[in-house]
C-alpha atoms as a PDB file:
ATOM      1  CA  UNK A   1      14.194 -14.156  39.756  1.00  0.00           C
ATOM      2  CA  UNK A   2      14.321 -15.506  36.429  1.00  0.00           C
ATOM      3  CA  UNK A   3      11.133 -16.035  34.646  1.00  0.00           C
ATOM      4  CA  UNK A   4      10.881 -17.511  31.118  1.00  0.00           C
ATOM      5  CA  UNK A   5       7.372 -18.162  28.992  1.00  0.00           C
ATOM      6  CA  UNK A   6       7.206 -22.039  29.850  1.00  0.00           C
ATOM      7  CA  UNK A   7       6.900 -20.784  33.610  1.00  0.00           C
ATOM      8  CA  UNK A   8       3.908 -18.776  32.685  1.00  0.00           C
ATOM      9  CA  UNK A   9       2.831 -21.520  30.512  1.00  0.00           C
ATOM     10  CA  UNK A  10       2.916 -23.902  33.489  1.00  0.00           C
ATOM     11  CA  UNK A  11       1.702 -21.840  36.273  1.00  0.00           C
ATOM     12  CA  UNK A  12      -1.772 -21.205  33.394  1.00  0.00           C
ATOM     13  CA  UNK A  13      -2.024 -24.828  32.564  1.00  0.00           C
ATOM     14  CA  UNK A  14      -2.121 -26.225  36.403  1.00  0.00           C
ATOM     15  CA  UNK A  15      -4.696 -23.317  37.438  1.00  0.00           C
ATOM     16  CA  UNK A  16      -7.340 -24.492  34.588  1.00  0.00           C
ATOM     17  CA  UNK A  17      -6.064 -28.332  34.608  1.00  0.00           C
ATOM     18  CA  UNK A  18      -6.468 -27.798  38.358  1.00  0.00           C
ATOM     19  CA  UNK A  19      -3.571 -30.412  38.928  1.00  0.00           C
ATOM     20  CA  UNK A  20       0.014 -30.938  37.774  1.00  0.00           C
ATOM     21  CA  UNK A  21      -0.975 -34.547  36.342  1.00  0.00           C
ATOM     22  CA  UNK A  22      -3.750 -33.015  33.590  1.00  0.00           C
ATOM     23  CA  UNK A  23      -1.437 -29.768  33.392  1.00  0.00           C
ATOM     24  CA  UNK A  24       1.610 -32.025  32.347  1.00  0.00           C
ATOM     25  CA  UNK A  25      -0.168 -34.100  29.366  1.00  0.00           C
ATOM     26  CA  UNK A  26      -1.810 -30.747  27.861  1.00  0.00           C
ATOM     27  CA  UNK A  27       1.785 -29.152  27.985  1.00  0.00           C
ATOM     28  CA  UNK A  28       3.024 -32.883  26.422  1.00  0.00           C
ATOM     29  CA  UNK A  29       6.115 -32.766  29.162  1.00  0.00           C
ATOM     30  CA  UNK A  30       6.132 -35.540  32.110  1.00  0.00           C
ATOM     31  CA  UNK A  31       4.503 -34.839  35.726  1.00  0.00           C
ATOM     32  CA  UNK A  32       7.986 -35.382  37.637  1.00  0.00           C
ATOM     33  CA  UNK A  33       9.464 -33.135  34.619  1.00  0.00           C
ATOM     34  CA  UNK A  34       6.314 -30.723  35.776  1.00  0.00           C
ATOM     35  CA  UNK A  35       6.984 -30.945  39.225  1.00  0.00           C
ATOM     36  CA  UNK A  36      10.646 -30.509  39.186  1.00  0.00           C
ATOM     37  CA  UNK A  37       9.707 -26.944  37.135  1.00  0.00           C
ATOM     38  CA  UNK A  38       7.581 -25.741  39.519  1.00  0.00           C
ATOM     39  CA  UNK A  39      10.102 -26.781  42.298  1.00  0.00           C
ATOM     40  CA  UNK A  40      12.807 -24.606  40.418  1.00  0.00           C
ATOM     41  CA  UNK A  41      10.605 -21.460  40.563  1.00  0.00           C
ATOM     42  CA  UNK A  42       9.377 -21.707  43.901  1.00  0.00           C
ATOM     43  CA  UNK A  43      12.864 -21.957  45.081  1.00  0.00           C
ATOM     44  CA  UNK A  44      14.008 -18.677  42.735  1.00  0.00           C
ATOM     45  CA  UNK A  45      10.841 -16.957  44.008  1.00  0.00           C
ATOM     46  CA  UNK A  46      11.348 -17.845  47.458  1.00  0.00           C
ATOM     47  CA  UNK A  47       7.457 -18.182  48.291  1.00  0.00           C
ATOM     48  CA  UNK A  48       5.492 -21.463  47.641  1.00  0.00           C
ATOM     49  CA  UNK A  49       3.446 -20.652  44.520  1.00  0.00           C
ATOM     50  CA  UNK A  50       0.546 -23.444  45.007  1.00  0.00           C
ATOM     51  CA  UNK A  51      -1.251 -24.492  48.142  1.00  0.00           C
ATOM     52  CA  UNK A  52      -0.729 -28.667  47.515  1.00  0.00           C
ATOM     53  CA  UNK A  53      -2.685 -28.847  50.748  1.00  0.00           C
ATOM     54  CA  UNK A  54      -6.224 -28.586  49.104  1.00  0.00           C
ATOM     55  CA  UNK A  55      -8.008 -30.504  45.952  1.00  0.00           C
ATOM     56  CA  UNK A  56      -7.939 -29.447  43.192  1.00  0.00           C
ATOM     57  CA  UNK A  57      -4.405 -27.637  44.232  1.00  0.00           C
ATOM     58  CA  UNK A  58      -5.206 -23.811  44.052  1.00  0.00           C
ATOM     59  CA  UNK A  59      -2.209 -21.097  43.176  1.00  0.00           C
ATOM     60  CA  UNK A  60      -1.189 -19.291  46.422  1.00  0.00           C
ATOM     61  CA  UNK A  61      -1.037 -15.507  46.687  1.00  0.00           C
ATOM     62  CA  UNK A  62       2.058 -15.187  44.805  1.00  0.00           C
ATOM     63  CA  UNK A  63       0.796 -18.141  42.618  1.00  0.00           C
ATOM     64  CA  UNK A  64      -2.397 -15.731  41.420  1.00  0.00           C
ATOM     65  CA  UNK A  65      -0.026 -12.703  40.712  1.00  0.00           C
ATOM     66  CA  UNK A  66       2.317 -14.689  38.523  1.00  0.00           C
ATOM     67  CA  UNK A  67      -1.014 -15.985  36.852  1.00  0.00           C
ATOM     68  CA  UNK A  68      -1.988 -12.486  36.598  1.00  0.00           C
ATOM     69  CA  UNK A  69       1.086 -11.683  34.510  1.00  0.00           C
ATOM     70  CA  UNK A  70       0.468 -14.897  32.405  1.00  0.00           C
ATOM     71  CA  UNK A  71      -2.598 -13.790  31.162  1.00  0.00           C
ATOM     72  CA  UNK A  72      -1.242 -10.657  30.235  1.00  0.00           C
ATOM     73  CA  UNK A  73       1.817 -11.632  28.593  1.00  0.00           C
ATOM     74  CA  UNK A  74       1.162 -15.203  27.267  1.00  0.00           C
ATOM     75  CA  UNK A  75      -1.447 -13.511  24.811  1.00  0.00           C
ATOM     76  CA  UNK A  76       0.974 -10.914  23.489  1.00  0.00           C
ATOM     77  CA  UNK A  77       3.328 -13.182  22.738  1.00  0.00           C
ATOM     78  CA  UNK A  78       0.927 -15.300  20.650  1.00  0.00           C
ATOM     79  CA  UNK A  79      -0.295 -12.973  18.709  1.00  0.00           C
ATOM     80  CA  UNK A  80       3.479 -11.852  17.825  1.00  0.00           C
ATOM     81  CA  UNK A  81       3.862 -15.520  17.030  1.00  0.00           C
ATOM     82  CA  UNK A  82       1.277 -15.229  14.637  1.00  0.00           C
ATOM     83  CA  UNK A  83       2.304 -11.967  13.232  1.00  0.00           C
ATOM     84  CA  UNK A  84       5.862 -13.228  12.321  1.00  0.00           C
ATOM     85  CA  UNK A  85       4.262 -16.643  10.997  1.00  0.00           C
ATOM     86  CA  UNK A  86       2.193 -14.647   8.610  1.00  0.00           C
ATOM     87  CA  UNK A  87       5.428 -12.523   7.283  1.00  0.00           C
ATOM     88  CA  UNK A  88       6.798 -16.105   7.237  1.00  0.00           C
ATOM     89  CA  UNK A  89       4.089 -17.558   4.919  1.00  0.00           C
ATOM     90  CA  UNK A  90       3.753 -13.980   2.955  1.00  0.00           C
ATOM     91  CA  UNK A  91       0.371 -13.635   4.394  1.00  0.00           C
ATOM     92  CA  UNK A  92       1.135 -10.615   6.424  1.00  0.00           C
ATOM     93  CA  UNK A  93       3.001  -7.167   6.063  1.00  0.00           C
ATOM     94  CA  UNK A  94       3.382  -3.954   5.097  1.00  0.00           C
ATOM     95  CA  UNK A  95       2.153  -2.256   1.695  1.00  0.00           C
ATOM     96  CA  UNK A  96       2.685   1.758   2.092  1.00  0.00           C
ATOM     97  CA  UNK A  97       2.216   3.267  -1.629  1.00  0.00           C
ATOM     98  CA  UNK A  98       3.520   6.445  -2.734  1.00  0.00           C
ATOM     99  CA  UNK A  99       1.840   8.055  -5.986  1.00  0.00           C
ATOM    100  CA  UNK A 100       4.005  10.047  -8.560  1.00  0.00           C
ATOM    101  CA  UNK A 101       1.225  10.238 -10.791  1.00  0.00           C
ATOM    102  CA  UNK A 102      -1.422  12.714  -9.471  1.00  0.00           C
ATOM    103  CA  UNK A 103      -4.537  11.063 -11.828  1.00  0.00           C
ATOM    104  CA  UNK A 104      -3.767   7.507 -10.491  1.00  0.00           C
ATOM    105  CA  UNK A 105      -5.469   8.019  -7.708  1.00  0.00           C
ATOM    106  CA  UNK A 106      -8.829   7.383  -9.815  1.00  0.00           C
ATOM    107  CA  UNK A 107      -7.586   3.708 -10.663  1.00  0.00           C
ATOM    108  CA  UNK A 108      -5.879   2.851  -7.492  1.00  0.00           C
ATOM    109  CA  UNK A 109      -8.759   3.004  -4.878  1.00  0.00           C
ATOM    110  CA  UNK A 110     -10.409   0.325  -6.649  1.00  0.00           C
ATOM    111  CA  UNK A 111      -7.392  -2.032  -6.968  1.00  0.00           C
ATOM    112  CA  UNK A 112      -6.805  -0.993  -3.304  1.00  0.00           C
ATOM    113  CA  UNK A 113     -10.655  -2.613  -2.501  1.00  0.00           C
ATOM    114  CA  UNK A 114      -9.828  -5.783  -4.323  1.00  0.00           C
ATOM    115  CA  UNK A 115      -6.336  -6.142  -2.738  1.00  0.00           C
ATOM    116  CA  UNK A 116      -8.193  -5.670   0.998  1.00  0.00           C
ATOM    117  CA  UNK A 117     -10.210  -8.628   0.818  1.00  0.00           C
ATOM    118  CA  UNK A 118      -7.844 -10.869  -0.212  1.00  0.00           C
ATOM    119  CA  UNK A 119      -4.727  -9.974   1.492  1.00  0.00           C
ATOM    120  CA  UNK A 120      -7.189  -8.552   5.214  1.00  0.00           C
ATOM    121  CA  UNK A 121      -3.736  -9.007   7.408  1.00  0.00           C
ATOM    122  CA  UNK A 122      -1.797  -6.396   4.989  1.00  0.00           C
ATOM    123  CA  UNK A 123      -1.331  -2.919   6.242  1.00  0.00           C
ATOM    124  CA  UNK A 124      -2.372  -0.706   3.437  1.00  0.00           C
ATOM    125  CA  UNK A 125      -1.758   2.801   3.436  1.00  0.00           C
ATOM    126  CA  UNK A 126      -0.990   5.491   0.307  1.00  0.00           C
ATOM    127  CA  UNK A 127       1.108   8.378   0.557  1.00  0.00           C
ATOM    128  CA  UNK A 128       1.007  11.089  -2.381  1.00  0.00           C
ATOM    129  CA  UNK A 129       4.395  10.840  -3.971  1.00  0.00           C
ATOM    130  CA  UNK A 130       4.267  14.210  -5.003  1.00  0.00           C
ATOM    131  CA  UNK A 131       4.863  16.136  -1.131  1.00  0.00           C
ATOM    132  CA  UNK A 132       8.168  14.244  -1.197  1.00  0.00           C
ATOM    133  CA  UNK A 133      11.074  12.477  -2.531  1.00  0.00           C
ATOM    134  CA  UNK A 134       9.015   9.299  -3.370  1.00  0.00           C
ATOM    135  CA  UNK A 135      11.786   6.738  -4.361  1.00  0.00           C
ATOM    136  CA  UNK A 136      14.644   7.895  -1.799  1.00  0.00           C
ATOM    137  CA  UNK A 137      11.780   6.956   0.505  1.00  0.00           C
ATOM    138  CA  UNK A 138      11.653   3.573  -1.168  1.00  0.00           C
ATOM    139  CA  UNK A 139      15.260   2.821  -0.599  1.00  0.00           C
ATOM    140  CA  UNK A 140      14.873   3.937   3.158  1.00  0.00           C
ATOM    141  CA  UNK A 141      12.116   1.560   3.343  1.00  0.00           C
ATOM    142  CA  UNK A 142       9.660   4.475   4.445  1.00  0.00           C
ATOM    143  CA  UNK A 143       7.464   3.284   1.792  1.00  0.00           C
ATOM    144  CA  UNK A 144       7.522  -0.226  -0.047  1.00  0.00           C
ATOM    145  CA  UNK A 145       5.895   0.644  -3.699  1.00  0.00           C
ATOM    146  CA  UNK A 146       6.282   4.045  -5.617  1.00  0.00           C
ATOM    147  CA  UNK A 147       3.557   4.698  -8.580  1.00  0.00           C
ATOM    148  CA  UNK A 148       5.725   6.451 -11.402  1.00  0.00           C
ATOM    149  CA  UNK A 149       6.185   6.557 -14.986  1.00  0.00           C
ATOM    150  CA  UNK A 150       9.595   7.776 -14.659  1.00  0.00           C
ATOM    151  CA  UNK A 151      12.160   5.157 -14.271  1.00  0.00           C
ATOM    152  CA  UNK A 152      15.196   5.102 -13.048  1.00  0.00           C
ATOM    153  CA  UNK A 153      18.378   2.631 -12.751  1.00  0.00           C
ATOM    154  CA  UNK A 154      19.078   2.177  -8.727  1.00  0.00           C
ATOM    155  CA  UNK A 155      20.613  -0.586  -6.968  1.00  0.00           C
ATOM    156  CA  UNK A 156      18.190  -2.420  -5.008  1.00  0.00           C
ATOM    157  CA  UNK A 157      14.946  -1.184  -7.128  1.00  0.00           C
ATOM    158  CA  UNK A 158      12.516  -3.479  -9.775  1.00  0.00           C
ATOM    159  CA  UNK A 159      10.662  -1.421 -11.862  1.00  0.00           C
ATOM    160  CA  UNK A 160       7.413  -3.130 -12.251  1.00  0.00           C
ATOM    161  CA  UNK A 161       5.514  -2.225 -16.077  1.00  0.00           C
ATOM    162  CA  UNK A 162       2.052  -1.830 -15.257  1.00  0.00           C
ATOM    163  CA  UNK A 163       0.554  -0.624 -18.435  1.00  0.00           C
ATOM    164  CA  UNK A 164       0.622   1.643 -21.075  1.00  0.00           C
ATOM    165  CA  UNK A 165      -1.041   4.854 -21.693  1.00  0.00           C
ATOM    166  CA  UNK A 166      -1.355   7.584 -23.679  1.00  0.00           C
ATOM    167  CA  UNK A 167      -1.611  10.978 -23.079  1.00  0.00           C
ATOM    168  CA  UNK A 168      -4.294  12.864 -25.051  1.00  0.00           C
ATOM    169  CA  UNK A 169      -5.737  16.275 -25.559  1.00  0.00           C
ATOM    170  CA  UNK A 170      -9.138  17.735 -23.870  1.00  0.00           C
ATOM    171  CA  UNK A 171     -11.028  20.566 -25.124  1.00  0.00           C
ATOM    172  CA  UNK A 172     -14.583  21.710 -25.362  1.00  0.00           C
ATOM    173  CA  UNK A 173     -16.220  20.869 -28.758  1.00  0.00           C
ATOM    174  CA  UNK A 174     -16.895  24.233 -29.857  1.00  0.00           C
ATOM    175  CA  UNK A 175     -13.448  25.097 -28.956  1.00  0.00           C
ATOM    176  CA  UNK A 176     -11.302  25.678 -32.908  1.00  0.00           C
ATOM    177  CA  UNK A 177      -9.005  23.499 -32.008  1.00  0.00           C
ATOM    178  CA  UNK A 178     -11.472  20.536 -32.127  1.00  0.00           C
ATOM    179  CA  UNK A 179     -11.759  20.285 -35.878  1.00  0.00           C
ATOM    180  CA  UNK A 180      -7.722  19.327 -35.737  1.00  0.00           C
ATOM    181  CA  UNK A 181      -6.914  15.506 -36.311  1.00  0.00           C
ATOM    182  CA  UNK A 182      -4.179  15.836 -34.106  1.00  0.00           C
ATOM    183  CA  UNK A 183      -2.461  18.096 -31.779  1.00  0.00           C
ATOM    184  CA  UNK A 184       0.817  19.813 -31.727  1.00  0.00           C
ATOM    185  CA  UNK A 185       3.152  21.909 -29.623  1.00  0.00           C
ATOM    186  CA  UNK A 186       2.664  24.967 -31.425  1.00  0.00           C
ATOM    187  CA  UNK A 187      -0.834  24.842 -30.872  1.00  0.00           C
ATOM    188  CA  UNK A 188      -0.189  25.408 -27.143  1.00  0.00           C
ATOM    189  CA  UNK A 189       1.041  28.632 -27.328  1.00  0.00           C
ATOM    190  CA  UNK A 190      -1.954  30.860 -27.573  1.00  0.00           C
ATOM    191  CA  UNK A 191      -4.018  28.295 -24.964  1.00  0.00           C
ATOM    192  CA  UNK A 192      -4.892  28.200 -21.381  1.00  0.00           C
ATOM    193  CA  UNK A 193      -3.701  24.972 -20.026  1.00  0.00           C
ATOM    194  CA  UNK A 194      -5.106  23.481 -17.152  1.00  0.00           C
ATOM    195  CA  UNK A 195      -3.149  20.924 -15.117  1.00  0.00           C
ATOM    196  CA  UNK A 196      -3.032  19.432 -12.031  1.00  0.00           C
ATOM    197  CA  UNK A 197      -0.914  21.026  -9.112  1.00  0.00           C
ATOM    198  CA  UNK A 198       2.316  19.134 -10.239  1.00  0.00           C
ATOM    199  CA  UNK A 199       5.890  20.877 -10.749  1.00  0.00           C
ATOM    200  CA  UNK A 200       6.067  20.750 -14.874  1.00  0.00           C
ATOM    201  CA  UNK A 201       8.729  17.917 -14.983  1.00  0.00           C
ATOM    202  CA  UNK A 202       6.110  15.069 -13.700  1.00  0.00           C
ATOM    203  CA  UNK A 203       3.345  16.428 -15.963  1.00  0.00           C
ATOM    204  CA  UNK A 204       3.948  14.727 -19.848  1.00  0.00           C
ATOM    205  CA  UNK A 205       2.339  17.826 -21.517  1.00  0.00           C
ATOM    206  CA  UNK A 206       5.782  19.298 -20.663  1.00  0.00           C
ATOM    207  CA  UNK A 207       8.067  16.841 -20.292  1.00  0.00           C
ATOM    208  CA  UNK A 208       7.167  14.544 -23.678  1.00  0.00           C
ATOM    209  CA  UNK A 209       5.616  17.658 -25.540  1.00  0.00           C
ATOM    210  CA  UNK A 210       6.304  20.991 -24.871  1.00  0.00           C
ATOM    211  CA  UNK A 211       9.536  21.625 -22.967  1.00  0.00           C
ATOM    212  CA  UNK A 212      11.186  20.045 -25.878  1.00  0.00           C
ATOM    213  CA  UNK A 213       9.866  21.948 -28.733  1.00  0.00           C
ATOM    214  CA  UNK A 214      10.157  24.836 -26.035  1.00  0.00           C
ATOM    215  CA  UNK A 215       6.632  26.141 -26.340  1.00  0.00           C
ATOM    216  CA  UNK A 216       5.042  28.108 -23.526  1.00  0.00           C
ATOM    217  CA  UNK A 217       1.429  28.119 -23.121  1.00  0.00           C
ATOM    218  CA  UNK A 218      -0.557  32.018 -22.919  1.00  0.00           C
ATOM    219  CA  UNK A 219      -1.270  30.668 -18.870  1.00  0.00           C
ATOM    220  CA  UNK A 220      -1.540  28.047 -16.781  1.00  0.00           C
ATOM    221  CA  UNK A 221      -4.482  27.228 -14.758  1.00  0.00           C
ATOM    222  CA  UNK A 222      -4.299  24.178 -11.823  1.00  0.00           C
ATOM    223  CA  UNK A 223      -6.897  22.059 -10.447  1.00  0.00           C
ATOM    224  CA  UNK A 224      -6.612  19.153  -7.824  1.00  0.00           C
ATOM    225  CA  UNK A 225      -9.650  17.349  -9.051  1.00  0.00           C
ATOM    226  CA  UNK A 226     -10.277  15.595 -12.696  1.00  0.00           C
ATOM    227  CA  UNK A 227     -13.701  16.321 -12.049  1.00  0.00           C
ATOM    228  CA  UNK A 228     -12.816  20.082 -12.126  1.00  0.00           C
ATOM    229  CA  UNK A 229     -10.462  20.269 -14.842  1.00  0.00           C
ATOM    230  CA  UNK A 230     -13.303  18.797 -17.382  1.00  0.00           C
ATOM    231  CA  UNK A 231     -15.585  21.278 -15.477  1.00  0.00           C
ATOM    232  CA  UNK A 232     -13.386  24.209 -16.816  1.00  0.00           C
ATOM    233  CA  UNK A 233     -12.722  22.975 -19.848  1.00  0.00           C
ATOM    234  CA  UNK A 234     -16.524  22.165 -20.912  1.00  0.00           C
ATOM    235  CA  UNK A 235     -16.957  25.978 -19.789  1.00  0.00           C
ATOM    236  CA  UNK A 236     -14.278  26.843 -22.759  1.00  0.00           C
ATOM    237  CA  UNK A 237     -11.940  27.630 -19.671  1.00  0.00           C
ATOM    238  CA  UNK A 238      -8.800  26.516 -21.258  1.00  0.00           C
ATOM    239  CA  UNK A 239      -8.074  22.793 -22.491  1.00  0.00           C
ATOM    240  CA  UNK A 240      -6.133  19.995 -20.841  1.00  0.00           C
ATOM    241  CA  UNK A 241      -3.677  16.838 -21.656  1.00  0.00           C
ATOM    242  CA  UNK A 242      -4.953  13.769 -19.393  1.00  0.00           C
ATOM    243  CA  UNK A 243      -4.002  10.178 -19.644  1.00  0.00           C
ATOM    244  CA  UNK A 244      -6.346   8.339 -21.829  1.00  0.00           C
ATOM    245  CA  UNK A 245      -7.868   6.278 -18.958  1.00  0.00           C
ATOM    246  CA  UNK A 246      -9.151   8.958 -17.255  1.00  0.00           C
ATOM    247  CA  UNK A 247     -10.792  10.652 -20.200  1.00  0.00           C
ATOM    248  CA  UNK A 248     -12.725   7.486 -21.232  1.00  0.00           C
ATOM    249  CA  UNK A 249     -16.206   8.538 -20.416  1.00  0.00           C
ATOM    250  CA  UNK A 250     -15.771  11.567 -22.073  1.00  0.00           C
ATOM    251  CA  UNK A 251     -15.120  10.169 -25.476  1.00  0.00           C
ATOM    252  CA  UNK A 252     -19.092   9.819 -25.443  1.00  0.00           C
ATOM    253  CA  UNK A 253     -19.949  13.120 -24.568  1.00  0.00           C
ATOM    254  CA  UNK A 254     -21.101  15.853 -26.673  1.00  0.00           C
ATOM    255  CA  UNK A 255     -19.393  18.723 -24.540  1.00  0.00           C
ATOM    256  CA  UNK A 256     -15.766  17.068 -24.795  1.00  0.00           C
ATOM    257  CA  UNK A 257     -13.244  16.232 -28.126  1.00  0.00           C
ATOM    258  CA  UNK A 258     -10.200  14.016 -27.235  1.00  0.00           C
ATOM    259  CA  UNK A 259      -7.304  14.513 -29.862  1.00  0.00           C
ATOM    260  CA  UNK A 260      -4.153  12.361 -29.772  1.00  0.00           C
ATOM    261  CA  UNK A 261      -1.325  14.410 -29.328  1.00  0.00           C
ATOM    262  CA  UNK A 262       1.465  15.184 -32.756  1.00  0.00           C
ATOM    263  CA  UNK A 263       0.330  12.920 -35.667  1.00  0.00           C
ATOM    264  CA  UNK A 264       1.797   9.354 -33.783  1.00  0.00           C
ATOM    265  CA  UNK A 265       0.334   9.927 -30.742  1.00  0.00           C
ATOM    266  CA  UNK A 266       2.106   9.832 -27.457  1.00  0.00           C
ATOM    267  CA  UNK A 267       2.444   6.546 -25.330  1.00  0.00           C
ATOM    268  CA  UNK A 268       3.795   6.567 -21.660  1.00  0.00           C
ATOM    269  CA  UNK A 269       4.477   3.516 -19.232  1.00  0.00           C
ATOM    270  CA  UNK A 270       3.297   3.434 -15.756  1.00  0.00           C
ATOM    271  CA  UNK A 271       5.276   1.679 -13.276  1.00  0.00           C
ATOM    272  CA  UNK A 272       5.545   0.065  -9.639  1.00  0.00           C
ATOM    273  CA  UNK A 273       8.739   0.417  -8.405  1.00  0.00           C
ATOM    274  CA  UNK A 274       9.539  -1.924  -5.340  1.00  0.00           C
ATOM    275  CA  UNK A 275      12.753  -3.276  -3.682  1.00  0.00           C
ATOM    276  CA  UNK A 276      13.577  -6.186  -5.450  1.00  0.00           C
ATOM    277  CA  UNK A 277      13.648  -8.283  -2.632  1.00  0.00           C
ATOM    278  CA  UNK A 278      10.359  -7.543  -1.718  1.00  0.00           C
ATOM    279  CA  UNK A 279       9.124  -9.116  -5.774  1.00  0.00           C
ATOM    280  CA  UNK A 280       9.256 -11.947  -3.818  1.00  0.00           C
ATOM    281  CA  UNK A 281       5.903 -11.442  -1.293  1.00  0.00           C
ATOM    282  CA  UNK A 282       3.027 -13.385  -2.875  1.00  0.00           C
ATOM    283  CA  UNK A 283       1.237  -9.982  -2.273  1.00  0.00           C
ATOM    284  CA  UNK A 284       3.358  -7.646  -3.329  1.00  0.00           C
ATOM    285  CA  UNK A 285       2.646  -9.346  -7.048  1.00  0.00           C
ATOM    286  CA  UNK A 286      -0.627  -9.741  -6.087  1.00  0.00           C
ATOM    287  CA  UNK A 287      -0.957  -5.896  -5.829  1.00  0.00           C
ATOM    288  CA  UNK A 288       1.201  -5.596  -9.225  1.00  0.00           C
ATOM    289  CA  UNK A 289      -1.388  -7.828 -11.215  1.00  0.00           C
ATOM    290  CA  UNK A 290      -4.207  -6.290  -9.956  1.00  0.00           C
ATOM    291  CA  UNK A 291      -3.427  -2.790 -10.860  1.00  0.00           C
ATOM    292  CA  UNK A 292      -2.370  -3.599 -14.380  1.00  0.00           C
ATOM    293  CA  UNK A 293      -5.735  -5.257 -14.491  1.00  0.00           C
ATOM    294  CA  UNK A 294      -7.634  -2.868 -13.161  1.00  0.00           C
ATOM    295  CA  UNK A 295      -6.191   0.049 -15.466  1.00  0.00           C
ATOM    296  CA  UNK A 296      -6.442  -2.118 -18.755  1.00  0.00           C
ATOM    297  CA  UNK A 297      -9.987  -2.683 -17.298  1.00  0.00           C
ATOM    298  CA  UNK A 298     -10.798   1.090 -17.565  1.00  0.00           C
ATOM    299  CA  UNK A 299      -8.800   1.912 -21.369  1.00  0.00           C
ATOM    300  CA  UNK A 300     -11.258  -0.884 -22.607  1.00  0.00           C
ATOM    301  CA  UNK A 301     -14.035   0.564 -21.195  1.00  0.00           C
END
């Protein structure tokens, strides 16, 4: 028996329309076309699927367990209907983020907030880039946007710029280093320097400052939280390089000095890196211009 989704159409229609006249002008086909349908399936089922003998006409046994499946199936396939209209239109889809950069976290849940009520049919999840390979992932299509300000040149990827930011030193105002206009390598060396739990190539302490001018600090001391790290540090613990966003409230307190690191200053770019394709989802650069507005949001602060 061969069973397609205008049977189950029909077989719902005539039980609600309660006749194959009103069932053939809601489904916009004519009664003999209606009739001959109904004909066909009987025939392939091999049971009569409507009792014409009574008014309205009423589905036979085998009539109600066909209707049965209807209303099981028809509203499946609907909603799939809708789900591939909305990818159609851009309205609907997938957004999985992986995070190279361990503070971003602090900026993105906000963005993240904004981006749910505007895009509600958008499956929004984030994945810390750090636990894995975060853009050989984004190639595989296990995730669809990588936070990182590390680019790289790979077929098939768009690295977004989000916005620029500068790394900058953290100590506690009594500490001697706080009466220094600016900070430099060398002063590293005798210091306790207290990072986030990130392998020293994604941290820019090392990888802009001190790896290059091969300078070792006296220890190293890891924290997962901002919160914590300014804890230790306002408790002379050891001092810290954090991006300048996240350090903005502490530019007003008394406990804190923020220094810019060697006599220019450092700047770093953050980016989203997508597949390019995917530039083309009205959310996707919905999500882009929201987080660059959201971070330049906090510098000015």
């Amino acid at each position: 028996m061969h069973i397609e989704f205008r049977h189950l159409r029909t077989i719902k229609a005539i039980h609600e329309a309660g006749g194959v006249a009103r069932a053939a002008g809601q489904l916009n086909i004519t009664q003999s076309a209606l009739s001959h349908q109904i004909k066909g399936l009987e025939d392939q089922a091999g049971v009569e699927l409507f009792i014409r003998r009574s008014k309205p006409m009423r589905l036979s046994p085998a009539g109600m367990r066909l209707l049965r499946l209807a209303e099981q199936v028809l509203p499946q396939v609907e909603a799939l209907q809708a789900e591939f209209s909305g990818l159609r239109d851009g309205k609907s889809g997938r957004l999985h983020i992986a995070i190279e950069c361990h503070a971003c976290f602090e900026w993105l849940f906000p963005v993240l907030e904004a981006f749910r009520k505007s895009w509600p049919d958008v499956d929004v999840d984030i994945r810390p880039g750090l636990a894995f390979d975060a853009l050989p992932a984004l190639m595989k299509e296990d995730v669809d946007v990588v936070i990182s300000s590390d680019p790289e040149t790979l077929s098939g990827v768009t690295f977004s710029p989000l916005f620029d930011y500068s790394p900058v030193f953290v100590a506690a105002s009594s500490h001697p280093l706080a009466d220094k206009p600016f900070i430099e390598a060398e002063d590293f060396r005798g210091e306790t320097l207290i990072t986030y739990p990130v392998e020293r190539s994604r941290l820019d302490i090392f990888s802009q400052l001190l790896t290059p001018a091969k300078v070792e600090p006296a220890s190293i001391r890891q924290a997962e939280l901002t919160a914590v790290i300014l804890l230790l540090v306002a408790s002379n613990r050891g001092v810290s390089v954090l991006p300048d966003w996240v350090v903005r409230e502490v530019k007003y307190s008394s406990d804190y000095v923020t220094r810019p690191l060697t006599e220019k200053g450092l700047t770093r770019r953050l980016y989203a890196a997508t597949r390019t394709g995917d530039l083309d989802k009205p959310y996707m650069r919905e999500l882009i211009d929201l987080a660059g507005r959201e971070a330049r949001r906090l510098q000015a602060a």
